[in-house]
Protein backbone atom coordinates (compact mmCIF):
# COMPACT_ATOMS: atom_id res chain seq x y z
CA UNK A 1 69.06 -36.32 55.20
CA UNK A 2 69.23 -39.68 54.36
CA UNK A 3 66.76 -41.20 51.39
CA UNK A 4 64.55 -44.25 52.58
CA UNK A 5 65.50 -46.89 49.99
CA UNK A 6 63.13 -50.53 50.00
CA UNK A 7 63.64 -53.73 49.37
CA UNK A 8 63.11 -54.77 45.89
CA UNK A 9 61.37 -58.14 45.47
CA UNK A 10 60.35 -61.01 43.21
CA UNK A 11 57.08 -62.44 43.23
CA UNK A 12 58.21 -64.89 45.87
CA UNK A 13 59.48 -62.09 48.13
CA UNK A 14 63.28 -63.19 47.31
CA UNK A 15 65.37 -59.58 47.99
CA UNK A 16 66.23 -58.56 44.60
CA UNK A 17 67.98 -54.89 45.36
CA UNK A 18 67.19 -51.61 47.06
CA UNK A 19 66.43 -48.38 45.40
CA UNK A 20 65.10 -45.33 46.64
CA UNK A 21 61.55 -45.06 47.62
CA UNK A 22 60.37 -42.25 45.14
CA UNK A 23 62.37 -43.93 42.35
CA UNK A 24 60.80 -47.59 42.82
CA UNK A 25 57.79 -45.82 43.10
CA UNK A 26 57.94 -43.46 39.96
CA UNK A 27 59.34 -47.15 38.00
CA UNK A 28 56.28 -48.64 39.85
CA UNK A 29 58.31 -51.45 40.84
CA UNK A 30 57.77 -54.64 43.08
CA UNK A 31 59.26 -53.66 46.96
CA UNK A 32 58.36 -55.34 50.05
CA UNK A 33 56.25 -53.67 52.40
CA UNK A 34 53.47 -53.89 55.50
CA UNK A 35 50.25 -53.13 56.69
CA UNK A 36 49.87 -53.16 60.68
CA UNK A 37 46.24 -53.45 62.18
CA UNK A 38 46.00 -52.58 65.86
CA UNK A 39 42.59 -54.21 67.35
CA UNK A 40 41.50 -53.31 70.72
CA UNK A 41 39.35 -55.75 73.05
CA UNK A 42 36.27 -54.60 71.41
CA UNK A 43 37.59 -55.84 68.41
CA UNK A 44 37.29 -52.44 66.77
CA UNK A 45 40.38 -51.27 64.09
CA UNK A 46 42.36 -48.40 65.18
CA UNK A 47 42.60 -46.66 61.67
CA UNK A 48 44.53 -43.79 60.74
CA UNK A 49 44.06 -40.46 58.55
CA UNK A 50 47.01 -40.15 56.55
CA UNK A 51 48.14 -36.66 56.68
CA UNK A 52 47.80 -33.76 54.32
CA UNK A 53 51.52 -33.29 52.44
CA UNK A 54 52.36 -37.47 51.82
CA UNK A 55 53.56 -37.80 48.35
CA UNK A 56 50.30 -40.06 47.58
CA UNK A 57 46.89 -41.20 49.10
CA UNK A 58 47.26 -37.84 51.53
CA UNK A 59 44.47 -37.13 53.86
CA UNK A 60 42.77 -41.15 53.41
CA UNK A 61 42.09 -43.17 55.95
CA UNK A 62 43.40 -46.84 56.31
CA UNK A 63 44.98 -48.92 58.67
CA UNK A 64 46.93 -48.32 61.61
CA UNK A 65 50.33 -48.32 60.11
CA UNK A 66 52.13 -48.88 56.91
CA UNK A 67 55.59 -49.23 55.96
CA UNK A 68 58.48 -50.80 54.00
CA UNK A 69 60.79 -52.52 56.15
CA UNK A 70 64.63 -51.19 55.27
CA UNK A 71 67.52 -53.77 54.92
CA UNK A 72 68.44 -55.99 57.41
CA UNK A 73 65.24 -55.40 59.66
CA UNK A 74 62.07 -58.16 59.59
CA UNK A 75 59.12 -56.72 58.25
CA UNK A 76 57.17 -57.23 62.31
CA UNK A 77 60.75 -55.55 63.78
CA UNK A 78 59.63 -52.66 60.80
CA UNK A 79 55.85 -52.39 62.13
CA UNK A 80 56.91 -51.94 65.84
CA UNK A 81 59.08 -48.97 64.52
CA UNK A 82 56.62 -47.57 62.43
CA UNK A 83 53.70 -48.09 65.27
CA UNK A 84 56.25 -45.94 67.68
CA UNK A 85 57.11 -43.52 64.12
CA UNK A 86 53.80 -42.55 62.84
CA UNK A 87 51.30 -43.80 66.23
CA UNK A 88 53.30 -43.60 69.70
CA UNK A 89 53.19 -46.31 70.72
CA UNK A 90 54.44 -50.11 70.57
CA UNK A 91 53.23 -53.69 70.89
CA UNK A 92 53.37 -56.61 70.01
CA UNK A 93 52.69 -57.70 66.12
CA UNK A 94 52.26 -60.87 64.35
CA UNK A 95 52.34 -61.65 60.84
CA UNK A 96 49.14 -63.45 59.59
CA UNK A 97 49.27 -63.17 55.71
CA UNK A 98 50.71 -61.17 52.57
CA UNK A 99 49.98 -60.57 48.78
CA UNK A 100 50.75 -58.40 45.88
CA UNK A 101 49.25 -55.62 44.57
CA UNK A 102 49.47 -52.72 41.88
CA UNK A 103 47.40 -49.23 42.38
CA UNK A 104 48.57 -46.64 40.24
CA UNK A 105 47.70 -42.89 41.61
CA UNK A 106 47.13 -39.44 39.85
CA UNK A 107 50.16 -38.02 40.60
CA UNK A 108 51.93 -40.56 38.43
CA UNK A 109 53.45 -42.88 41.01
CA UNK A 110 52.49 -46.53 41.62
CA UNK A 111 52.56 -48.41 44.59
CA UNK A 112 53.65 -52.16 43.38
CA UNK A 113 54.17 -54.22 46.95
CA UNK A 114 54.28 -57.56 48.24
CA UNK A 115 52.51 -56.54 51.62
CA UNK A 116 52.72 -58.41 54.75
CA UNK A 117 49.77 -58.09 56.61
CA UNK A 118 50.50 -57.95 60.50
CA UNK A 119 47.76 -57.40 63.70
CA UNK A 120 48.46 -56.60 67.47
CA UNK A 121 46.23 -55.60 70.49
CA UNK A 122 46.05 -52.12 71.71
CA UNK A 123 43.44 -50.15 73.94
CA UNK A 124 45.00 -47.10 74.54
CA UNK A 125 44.76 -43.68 73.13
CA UNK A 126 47.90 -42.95 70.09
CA UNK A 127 50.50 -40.12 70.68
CA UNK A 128 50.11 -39.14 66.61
CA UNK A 129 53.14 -37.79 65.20
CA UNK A 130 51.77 -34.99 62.97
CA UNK A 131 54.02 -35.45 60.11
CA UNK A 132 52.70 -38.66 59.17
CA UNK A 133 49.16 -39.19 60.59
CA UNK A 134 46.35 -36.59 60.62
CA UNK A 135 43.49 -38.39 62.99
CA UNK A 136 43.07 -41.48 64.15
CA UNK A 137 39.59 -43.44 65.53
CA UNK A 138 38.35 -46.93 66.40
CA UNK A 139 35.98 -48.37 63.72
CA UNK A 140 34.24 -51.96 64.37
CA UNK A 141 34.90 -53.72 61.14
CA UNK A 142 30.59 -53.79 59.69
CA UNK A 143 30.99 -49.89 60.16
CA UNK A 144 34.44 -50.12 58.05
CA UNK A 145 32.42 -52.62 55.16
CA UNK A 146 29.42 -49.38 55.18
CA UNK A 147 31.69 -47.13 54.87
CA UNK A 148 33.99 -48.33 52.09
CA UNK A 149 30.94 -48.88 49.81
CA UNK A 150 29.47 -45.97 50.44
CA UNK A 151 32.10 -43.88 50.47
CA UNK A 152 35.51 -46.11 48.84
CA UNK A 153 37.27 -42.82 47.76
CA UNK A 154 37.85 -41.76 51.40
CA UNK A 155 39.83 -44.84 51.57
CA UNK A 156 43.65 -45.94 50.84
CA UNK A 157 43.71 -48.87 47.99
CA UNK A 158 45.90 -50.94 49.81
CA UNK A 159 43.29 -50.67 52.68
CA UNK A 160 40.52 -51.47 50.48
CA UNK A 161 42.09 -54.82 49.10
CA UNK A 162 43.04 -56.22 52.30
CA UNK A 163 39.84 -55.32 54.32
CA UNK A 164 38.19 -56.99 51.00
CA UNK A 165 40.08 -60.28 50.45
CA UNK A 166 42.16 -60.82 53.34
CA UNK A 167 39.77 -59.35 56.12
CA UNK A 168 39.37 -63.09 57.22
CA UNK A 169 43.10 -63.70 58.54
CA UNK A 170 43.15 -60.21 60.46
CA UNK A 171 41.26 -62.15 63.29
């Protein structure tokens, strides 16, 4: 099997390299990546439960989708995939913002991105594929702001920064 390798990055998003995913993320190095957020007509979230066996944040819940785009491929051609990899389905996605961010986990690895944020409209139920998602449920975004302070550890970091500083572009 092939090894997913990202895009390495400067801190202007300038392509730097690629390396293997485990490796940039063992070196804790800057890679371009993205954070889909599906919204339905009721303007809930459509978040996800990350399954139980990904090599960190396993069994947290966060956004829709998240990715790193490989070479050649736009990061919004990279969330459609990953929507159809991970949820079932596709639509269309726009990009509305991005920023970087550092989270060290327990397990030693570090997720170091420069993570474009992208939204779409969806009102359907997901076709989950199993090996990447766990559960999934609609969440109006003052339930997602109760939960995350009363309960942040159930929560993906990346998740937690965006739905705290950037929560005002998702709309």
């Amino acid at each position: 099997m092939k090894k997913e390798k990202v895009i390495l990055v400067n801190e202007k998003d300038e392509p730097i390299g690629l390396m293997e995913k485990i490796e940039a993320h063992e070196k804790g190095l800057l890679h371009r990546a993205f954070s889909v957020f599906i919204f339905n007509d009721k303007n809930e979230i459509m978040l996800q439960k990350r399954a139980a066996h990904k090599y960190h944040s396993p069994g947290l819940w966060t956004n829709t989708c998240c990715s790193h785009p490989r070479e050649g491929e736009t990061v919004e051609e990279a969330g459609v995939r990953r929507l159809q990899e991970e949820m079932g389905f596709q639509t269309p996605i726009k990009h509305v913002t991005s920023f970087i961010y550092k989270a060290p986990f327990d397990n030693g690895l570090t997720e170091h991105e420069y993570d474009h944020v992208l939204v779409g409209k969806y009102n359907e139920e997901p076709n989950l594929n199993p090996e990447e998602v766990a559960e999934w449920k609609w969440m109006t975004p003052e339930d997602i702001k109760a939960k995350i302070k009363s309960n942040p550890e159930e929560f993906t970091a990346w998740f937690k920064i965006i739905f705290e500083k950037y929560y005002e572009h998702l709309t």
